[in-house]
N, C-alpha and C. Protein backbone atom coordinates (compact mmCIF):
# COMPACT_ATOMS: atom_id res chain seq x y z
N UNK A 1 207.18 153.96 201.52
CA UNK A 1 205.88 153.67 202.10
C UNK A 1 205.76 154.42 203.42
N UNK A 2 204.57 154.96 203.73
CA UNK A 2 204.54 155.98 204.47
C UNK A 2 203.96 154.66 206.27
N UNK A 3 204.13 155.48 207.19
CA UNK A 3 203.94 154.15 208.65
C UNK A 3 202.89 154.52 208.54
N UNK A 4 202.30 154.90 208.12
CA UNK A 4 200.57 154.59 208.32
C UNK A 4 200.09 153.97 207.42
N UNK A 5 200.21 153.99 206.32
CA UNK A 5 200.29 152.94 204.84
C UNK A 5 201.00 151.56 205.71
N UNK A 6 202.20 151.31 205.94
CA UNK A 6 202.59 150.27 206.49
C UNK A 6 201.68 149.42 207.72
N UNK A 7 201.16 150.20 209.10
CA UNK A 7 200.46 149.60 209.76
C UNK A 7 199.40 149.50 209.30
N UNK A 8 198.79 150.03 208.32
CA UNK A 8 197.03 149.49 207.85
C UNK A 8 197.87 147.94 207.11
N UNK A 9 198.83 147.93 206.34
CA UNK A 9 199.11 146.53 205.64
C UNK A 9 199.24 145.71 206.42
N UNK A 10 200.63 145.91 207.76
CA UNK A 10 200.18 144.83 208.59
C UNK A 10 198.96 144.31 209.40
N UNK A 11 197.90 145.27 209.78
CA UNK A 11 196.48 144.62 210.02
C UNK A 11 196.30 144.27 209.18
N UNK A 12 196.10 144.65 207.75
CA UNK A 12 195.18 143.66 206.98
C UNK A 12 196.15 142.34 207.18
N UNK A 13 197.40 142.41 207.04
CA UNK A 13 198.13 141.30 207.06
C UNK A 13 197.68 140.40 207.96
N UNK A 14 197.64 140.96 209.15
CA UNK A 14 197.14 139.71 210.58
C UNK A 14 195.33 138.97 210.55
N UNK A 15 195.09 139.61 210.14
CA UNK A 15 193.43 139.38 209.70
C UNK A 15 193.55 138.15 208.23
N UNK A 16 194.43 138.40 207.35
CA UNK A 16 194.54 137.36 206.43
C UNK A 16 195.33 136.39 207.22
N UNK A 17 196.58 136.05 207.94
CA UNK A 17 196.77 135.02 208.61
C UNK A 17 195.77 134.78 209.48
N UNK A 18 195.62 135.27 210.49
CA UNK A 18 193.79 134.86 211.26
C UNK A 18 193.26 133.91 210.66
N UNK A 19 192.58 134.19 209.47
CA UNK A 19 191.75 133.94 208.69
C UNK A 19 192.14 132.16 207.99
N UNK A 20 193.89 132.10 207.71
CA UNK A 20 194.25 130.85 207.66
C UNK A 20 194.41 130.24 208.62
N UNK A 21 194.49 130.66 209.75
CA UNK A 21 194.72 129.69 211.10
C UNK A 21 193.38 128.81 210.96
N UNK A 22 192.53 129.26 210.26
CA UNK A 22 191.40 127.95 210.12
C UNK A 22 192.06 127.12 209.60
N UNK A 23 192.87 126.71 208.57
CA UNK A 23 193.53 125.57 208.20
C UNK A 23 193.85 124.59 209.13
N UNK A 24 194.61 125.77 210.13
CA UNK A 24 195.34 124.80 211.53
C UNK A 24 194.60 124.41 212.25
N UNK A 25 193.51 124.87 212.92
CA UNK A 25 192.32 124.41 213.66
C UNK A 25 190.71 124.48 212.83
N UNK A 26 190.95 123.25 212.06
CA UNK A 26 189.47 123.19 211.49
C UNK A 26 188.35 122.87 212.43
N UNK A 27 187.18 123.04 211.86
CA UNK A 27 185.89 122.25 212.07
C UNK A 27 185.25 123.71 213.28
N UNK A 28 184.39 123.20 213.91
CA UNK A 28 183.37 124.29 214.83
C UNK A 28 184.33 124.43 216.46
N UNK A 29 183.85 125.56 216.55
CA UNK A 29 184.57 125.96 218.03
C UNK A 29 185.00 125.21 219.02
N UNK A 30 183.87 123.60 219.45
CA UNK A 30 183.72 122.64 219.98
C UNK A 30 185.18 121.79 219.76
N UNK A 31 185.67 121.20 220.62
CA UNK A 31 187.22 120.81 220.54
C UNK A 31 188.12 121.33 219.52
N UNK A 32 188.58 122.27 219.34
CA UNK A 32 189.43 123.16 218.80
C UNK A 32 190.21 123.47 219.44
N UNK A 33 191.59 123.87 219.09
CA UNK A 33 192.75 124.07 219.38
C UNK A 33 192.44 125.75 219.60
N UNK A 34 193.59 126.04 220.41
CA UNK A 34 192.90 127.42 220.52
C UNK A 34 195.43 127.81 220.25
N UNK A 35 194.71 129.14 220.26
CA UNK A 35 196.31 130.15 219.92
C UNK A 35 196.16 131.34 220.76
N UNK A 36 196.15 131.43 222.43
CA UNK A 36 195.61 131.74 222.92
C UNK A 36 196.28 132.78 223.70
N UNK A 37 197.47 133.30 223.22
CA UNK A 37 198.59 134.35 223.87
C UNK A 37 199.42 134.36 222.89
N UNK A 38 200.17 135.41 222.40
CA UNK A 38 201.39 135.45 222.04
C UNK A 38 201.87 134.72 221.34
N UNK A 39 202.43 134.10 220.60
CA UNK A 39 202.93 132.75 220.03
C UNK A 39 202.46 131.75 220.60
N UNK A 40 201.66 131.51 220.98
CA UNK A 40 200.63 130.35 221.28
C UNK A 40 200.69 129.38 222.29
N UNK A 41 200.44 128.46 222.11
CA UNK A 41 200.62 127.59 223.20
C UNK A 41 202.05 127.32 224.03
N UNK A 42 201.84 127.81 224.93
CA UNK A 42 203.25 127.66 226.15
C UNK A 42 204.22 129.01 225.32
N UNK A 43 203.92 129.74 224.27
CA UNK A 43 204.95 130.75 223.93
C UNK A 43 205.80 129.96 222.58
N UNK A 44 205.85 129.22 222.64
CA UNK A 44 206.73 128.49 221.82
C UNK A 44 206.53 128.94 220.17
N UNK A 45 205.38 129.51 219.61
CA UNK A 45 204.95 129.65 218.49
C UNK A 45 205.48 128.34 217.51
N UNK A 46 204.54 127.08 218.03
CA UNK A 46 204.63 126.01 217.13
C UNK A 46 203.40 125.78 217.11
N UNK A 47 202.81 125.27 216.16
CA UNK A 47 201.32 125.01 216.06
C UNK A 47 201.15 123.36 216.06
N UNK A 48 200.18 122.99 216.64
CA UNK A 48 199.96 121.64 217.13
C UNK A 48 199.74 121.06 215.85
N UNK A 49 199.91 119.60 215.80
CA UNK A 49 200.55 118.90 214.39
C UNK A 49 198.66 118.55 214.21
N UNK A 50 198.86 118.95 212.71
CA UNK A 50 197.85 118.54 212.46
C UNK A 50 197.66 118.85 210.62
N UNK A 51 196.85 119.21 210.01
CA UNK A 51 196.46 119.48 208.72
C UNK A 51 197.84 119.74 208.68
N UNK A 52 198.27 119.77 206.53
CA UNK A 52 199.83 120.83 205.96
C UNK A 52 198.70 122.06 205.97
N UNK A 53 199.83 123.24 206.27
CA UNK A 53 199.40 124.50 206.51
C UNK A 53 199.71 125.17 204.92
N UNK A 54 198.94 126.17 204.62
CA UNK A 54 199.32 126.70 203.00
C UNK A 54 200.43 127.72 203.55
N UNK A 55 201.08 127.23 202.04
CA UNK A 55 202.57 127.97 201.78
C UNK A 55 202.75 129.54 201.54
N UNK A 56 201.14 129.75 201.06
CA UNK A 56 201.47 130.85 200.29
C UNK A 56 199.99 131.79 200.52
N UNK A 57 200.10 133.03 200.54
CA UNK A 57 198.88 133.63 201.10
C UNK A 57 198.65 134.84 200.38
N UNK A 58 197.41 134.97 200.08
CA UNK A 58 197.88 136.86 198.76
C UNK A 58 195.99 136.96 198.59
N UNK A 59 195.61 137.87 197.62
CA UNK A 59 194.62 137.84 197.29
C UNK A 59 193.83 137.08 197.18
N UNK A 60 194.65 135.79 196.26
CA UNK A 60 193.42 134.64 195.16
C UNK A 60 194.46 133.45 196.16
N UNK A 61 194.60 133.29 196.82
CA UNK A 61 195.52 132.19 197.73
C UNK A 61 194.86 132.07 198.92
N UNK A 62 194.25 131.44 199.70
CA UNK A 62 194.33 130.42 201.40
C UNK A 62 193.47 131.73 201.43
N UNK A 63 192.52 132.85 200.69
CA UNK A 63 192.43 133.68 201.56
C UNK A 63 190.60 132.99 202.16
N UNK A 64 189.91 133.18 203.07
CA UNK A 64 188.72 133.04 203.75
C UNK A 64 187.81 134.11 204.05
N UNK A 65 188.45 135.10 204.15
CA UNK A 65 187.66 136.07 204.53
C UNK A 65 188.65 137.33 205.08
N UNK A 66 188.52 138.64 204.33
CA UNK A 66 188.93 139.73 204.46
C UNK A 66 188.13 141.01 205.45
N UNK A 67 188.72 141.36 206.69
CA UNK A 67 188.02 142.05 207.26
C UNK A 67 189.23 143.39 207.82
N UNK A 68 189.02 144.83 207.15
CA UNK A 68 189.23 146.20 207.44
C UNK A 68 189.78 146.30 208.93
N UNK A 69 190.54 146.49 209.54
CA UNK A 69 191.04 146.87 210.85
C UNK A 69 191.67 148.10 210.87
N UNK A 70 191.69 148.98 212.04
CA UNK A 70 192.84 149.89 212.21
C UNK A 70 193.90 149.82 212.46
N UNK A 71 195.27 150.50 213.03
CA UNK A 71 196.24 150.34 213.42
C UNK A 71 196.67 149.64 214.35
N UNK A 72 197.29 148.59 214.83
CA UNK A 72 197.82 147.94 215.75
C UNK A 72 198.73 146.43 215.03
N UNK A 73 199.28 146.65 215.90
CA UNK A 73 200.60 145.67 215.52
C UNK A 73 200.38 144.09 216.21
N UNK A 74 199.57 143.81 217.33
CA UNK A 74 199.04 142.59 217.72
C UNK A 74 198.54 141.53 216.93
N UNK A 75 199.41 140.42 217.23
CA UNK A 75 199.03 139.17 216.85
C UNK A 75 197.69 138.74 216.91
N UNK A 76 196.91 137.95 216.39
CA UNK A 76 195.90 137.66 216.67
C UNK A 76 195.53 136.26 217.75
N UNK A 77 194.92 136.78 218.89
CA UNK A 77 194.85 135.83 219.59
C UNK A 77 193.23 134.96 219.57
N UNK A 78 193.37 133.61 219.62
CA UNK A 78 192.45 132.93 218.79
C UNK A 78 191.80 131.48 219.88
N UNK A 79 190.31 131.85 220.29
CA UNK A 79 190.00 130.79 220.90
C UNK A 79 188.43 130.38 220.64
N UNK A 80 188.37 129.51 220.18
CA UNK A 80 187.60 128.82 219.65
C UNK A 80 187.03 129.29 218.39
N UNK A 81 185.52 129.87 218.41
CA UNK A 81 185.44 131.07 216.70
C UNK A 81 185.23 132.12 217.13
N UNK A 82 186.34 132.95 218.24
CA UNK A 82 186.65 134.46 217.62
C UNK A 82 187.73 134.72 217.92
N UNK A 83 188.31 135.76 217.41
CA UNK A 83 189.39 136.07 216.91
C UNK A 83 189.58 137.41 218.10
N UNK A 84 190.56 137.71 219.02
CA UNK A 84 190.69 139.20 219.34
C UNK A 84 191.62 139.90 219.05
N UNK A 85 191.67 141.04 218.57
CA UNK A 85 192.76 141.74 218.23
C UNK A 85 192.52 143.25 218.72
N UNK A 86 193.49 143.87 218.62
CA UNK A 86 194.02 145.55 219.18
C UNK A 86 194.07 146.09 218.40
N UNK A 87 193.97 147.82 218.33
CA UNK A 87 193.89 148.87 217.08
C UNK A 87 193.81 150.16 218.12
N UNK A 88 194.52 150.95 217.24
CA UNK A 88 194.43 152.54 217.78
C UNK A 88 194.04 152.97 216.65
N UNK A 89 193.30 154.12 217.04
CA UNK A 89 192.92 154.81 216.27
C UNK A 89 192.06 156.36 216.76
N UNK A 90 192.42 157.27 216.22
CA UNK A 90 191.91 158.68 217.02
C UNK A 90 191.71 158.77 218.23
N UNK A 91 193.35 158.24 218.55
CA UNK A 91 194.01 158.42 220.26
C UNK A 91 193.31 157.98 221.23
N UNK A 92 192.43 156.69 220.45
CA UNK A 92 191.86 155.63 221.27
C UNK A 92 192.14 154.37 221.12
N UNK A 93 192.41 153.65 222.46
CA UNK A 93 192.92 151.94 222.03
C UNK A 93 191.22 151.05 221.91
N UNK A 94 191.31 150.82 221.03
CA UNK A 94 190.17 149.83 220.96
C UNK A 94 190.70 147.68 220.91
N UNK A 95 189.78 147.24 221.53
CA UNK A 95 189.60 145.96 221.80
C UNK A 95 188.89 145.20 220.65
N UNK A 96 189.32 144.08 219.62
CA UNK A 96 188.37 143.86 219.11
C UNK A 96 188.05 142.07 218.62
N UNK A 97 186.78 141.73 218.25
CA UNK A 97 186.32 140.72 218.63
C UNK A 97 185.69 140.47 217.45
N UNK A 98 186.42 139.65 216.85
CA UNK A 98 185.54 138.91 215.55
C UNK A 98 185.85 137.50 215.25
N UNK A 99 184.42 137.30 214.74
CA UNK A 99 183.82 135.79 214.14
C UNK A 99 184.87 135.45 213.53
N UNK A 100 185.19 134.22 213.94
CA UNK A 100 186.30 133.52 213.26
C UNK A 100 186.24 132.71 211.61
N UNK A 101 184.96 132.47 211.59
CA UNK A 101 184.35 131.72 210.67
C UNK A 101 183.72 132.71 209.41
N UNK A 102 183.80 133.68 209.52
CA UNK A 102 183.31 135.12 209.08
C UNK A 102 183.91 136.09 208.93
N UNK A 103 184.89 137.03 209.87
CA UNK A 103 185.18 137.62 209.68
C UNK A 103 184.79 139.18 210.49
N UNK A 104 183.48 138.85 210.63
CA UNK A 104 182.57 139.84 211.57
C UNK A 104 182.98 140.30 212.59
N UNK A 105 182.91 141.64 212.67
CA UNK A 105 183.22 142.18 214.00
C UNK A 105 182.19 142.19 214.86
N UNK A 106 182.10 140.94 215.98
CA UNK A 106 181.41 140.77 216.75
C UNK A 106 180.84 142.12 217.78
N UNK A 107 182.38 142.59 218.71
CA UNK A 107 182.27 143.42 219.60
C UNK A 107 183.61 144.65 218.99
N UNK A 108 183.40 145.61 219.60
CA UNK A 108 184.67 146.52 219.76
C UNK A 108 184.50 147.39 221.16
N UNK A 109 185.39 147.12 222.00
CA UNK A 109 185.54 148.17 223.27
C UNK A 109 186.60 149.38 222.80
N UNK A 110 186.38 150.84 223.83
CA UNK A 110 187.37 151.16 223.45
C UNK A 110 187.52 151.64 225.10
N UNK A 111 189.05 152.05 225.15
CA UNK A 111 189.20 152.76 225.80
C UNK A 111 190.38 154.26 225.61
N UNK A 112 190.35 155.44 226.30
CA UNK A 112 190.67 156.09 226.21
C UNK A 112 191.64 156.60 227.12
N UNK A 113 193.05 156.32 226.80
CA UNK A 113 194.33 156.93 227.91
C UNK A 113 194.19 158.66 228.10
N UNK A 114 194.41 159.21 229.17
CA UNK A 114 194.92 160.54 229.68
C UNK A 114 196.14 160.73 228.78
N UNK A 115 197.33 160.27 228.73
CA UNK A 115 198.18 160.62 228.50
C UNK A 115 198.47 159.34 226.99
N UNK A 116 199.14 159.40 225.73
CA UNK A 116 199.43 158.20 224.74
C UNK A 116 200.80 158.23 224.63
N UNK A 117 201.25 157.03 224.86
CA UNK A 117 202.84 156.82 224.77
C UNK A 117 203.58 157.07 223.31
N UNK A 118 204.54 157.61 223.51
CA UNK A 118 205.65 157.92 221.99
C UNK A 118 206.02 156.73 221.88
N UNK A 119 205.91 156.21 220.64
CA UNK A 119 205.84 155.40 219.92
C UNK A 119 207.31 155.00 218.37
N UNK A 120 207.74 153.69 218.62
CA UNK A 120 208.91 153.76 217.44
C UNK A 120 207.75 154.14 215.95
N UNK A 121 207.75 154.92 214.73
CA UNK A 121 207.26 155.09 213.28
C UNK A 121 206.27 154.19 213.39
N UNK A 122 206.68 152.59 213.25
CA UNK A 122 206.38 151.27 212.62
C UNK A 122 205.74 150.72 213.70
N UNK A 123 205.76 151.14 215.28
CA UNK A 123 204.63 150.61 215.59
C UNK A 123 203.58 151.37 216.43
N UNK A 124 202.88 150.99 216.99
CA UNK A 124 202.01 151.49 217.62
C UNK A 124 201.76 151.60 219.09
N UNK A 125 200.95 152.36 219.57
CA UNK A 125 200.23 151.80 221.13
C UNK A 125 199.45 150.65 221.44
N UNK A 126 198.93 149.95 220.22
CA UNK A 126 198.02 148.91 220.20
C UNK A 126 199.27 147.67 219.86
N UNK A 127 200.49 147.37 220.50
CA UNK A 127 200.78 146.53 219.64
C UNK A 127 200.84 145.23 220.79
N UNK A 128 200.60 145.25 222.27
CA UNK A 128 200.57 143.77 222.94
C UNK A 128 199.08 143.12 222.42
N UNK A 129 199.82 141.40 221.93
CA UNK A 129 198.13 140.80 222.30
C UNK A 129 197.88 140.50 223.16
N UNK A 130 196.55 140.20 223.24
CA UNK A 130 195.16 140.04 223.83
C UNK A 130 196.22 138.22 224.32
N UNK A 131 195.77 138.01 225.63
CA UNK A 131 194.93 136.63 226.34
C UNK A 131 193.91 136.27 226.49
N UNK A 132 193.59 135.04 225.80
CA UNK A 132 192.31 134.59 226.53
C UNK A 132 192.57 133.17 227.75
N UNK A 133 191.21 132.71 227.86
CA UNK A 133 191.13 131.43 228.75
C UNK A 133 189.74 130.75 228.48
N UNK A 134 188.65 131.21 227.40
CA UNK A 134 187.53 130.29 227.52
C UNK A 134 186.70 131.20 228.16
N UNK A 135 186.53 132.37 228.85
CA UNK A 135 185.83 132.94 229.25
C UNK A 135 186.07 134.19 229.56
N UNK A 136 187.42 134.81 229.29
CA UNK A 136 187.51 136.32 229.26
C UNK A 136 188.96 136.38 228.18
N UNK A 137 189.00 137.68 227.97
CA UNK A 137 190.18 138.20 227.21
C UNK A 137 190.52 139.53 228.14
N UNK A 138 192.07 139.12 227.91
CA UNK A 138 193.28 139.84 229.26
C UNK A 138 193.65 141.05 227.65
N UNK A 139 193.93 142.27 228.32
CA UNK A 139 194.75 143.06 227.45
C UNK A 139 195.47 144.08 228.01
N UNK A 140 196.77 144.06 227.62
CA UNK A 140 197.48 145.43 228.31
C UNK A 140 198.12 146.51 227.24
N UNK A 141 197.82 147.41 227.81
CA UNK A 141 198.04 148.68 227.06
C UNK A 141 198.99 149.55 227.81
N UNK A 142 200.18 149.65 227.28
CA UNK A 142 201.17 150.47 227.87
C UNK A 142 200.66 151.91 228.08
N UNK A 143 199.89 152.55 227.47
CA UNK A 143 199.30 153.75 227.75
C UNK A 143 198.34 154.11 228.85
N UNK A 144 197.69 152.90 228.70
CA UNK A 144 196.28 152.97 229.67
C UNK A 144 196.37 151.57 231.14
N UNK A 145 196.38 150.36 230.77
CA UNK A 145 197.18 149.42 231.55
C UNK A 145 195.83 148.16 231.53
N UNK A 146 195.25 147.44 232.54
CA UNK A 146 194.32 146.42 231.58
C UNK A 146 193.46 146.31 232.00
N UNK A 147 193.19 145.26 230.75
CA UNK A 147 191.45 145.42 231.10
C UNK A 147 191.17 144.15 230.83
N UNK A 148 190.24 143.81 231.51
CA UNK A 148 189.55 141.86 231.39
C UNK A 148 188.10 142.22 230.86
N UNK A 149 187.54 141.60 229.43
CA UNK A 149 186.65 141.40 229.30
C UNK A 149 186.04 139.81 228.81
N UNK A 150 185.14 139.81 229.34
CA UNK A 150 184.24 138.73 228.64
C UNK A 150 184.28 138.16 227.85
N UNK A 151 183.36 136.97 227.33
CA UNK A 151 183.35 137.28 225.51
C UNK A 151 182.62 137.23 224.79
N UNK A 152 181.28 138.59 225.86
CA UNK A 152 180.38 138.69 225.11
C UNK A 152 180.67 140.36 225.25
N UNK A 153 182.33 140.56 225.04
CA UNK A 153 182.67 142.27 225.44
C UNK A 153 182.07 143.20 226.47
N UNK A 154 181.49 142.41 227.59
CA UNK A 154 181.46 143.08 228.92
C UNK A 154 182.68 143.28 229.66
N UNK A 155 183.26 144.55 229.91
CA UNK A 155 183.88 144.80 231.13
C UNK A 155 184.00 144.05 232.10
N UNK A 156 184.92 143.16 232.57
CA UNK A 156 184.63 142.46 234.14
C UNK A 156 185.50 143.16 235.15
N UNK A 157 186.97 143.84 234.79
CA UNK A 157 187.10 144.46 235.75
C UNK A 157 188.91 145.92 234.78
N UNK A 158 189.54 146.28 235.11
CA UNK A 158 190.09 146.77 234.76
C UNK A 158 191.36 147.45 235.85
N UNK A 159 192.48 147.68 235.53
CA UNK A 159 193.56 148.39 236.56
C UNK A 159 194.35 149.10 235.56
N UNK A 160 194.02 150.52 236.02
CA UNK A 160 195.04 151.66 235.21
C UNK A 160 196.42 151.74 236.13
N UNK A 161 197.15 151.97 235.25
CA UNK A 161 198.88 151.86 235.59
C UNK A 161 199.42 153.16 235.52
N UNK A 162 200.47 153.48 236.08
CA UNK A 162 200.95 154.61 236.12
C UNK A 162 201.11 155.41 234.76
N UNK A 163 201.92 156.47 234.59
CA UNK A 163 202.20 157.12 233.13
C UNK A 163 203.01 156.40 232.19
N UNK A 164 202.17 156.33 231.06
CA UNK A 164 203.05 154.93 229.85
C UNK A 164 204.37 155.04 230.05
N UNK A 165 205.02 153.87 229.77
CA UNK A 165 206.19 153.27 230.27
C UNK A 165 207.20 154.76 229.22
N UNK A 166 207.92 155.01 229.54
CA UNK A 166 209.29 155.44 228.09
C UNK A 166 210.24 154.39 227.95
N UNK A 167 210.11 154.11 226.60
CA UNK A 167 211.27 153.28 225.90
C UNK A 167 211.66 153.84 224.65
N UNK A 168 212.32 153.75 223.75
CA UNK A 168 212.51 154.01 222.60
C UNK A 168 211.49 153.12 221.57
N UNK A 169 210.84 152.06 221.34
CA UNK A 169 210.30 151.72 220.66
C UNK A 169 208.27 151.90 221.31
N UNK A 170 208.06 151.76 222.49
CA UNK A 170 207.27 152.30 222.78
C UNK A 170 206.17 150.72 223.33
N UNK A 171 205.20 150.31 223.91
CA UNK A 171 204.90 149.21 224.24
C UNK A 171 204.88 148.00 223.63
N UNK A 172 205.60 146.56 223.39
CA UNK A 172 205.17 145.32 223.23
C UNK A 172 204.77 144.08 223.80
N UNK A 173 205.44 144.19 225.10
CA UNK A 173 205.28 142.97 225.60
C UNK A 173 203.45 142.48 225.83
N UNK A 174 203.19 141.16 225.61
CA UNK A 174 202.36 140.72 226.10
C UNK A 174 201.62 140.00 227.42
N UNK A 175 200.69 140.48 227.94
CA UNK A 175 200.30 139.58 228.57
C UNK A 175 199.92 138.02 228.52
N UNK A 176 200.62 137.06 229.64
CA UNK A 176 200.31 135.65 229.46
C UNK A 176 199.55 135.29 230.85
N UNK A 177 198.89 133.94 230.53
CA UNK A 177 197.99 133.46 231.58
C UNK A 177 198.92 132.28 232.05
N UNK A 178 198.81 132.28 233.63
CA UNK A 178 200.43 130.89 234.25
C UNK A 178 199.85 130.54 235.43
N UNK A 179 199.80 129.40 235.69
CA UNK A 179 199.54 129.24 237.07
C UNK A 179 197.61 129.94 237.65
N UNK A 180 197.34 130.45 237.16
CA UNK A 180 195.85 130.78 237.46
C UNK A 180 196.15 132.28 238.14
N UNK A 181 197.42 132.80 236.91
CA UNK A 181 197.63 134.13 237.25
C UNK A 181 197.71 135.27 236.29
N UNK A 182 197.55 136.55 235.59
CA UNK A 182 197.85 136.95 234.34
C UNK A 182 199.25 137.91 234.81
N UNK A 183 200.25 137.71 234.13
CA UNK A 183 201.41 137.79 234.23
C UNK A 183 201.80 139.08 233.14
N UNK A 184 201.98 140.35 233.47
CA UNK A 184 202.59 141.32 232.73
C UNK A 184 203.58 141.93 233.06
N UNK A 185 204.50 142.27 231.85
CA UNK A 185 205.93 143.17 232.12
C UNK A 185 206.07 144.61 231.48
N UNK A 186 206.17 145.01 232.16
CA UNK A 186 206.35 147.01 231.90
C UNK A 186 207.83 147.14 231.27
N UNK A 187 207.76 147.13 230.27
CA UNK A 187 209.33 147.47 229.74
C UNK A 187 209.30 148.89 229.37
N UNK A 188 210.43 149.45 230.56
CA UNK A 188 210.29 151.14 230.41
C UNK A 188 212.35 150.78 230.47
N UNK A 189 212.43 152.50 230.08
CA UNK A 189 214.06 152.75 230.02
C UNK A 189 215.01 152.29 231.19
N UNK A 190 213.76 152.85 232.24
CA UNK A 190 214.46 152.66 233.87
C UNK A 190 212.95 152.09 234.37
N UNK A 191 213.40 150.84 235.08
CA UNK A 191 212.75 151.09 236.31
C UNK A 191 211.45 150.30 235.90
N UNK A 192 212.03 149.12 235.04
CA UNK A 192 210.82 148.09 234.44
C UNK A 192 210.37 146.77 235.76
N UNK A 193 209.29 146.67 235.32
CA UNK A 193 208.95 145.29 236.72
C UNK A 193 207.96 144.22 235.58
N UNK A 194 207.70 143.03 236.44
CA UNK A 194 207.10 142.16 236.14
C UNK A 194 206.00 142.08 237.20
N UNK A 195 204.99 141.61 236.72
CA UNK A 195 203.43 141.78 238.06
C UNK A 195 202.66 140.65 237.68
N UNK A 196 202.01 140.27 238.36
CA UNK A 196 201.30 138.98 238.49
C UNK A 196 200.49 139.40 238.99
N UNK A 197 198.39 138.98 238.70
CA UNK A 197 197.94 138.92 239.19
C UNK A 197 196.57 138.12 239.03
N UNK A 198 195.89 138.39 239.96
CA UNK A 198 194.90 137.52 240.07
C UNK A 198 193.54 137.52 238.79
């Protein structure tokens, strides 16, 4: 299987789990559980007790709704009914924003790095998720560095970072929200930091 055959499967892959996380948080946006960084609540990747979750997921199984993405390796981060996820594609990182209940691609930002980080085959430049909080989504891009938008995909503010990190596998870590701070780590060969900010 060729890595570009492979990362289109894992998007479609994350878009069909997406798509069952309705199981885990039923009913309308309005008191809903949200999955809102990284393995979710506090990091832990346990999902709050509630409905049995389906076992099994494929074509004719748990599926809800099938929606086309590009390349990126990001989890889907999930608060209330939309969904945000990451994708590269023609050496642009795009941001993206869809109906949870649907499938719809609400919004897509993109942005465009000077320079795109070397990358392990299997993954990508798009592969940290997205944070939210109820009123914006946090994203960092080892190539380009982040950006806060809205979530009606307005720009609210953005900070470019020096030249993409070098590692051998190429950017993952995610940004998390702590303390009323967004918290990111630069994992480069030499000379990695952790940053906090407002």
């Amino acid at each position: 299987m060729t890595c570009e055959k492979h990362s289109l499967i894992k998007s479609l892959m994350f878009i069909v789990i997406a798509s069952s996380l309705l199981a885990i948080f039923p009913g309308k946006a309005k008191g809903q559980a949200h999955w809102a960084q990284f393995r979710g609540p506090g990091g832990s990747g346990i999902a709050a007790d509630g409905p049995a979750l389906p076992v099994e997921f494929g074509p004719q199984n748990n599926r809800v709704w099938k929606t086309a993405v590009g390349k990126g390796n990001s989890s889907p981060c999930i608060w209330g009914d939309r969904i945000f996820l990451t994708e590269y594609e023609n050496k642009t990182l795009h941001t993206i924003c869809l109906d949870r209940n649907t499938g719809e691609i609400l919004w897509k930002q993109s942005a465009t790095a000077e320079r795109v980080e070397r990358v392990h085959p299997i993954n990508t430049p798009a592969t940290p998720t997205a944070a939210a909080d109820g009123e914006r989504v946090y994203i960092y891009y080892g190539s380009y560095g982040l950006l806060c938008y809205d979530f009606s995909g307005k720009l609210v503010w953005e900070k470019r970072l020096p030249p993409p990190p070098v590692n051998m596998y190429g950017t993952a870590s995610s940004p998390i929200l702590a303390a009323g701070r967004l918290v990111f780590f630069v994992d480069k060969k030499e000379g990695s930091w952790l940053e906090a900010l407002d």
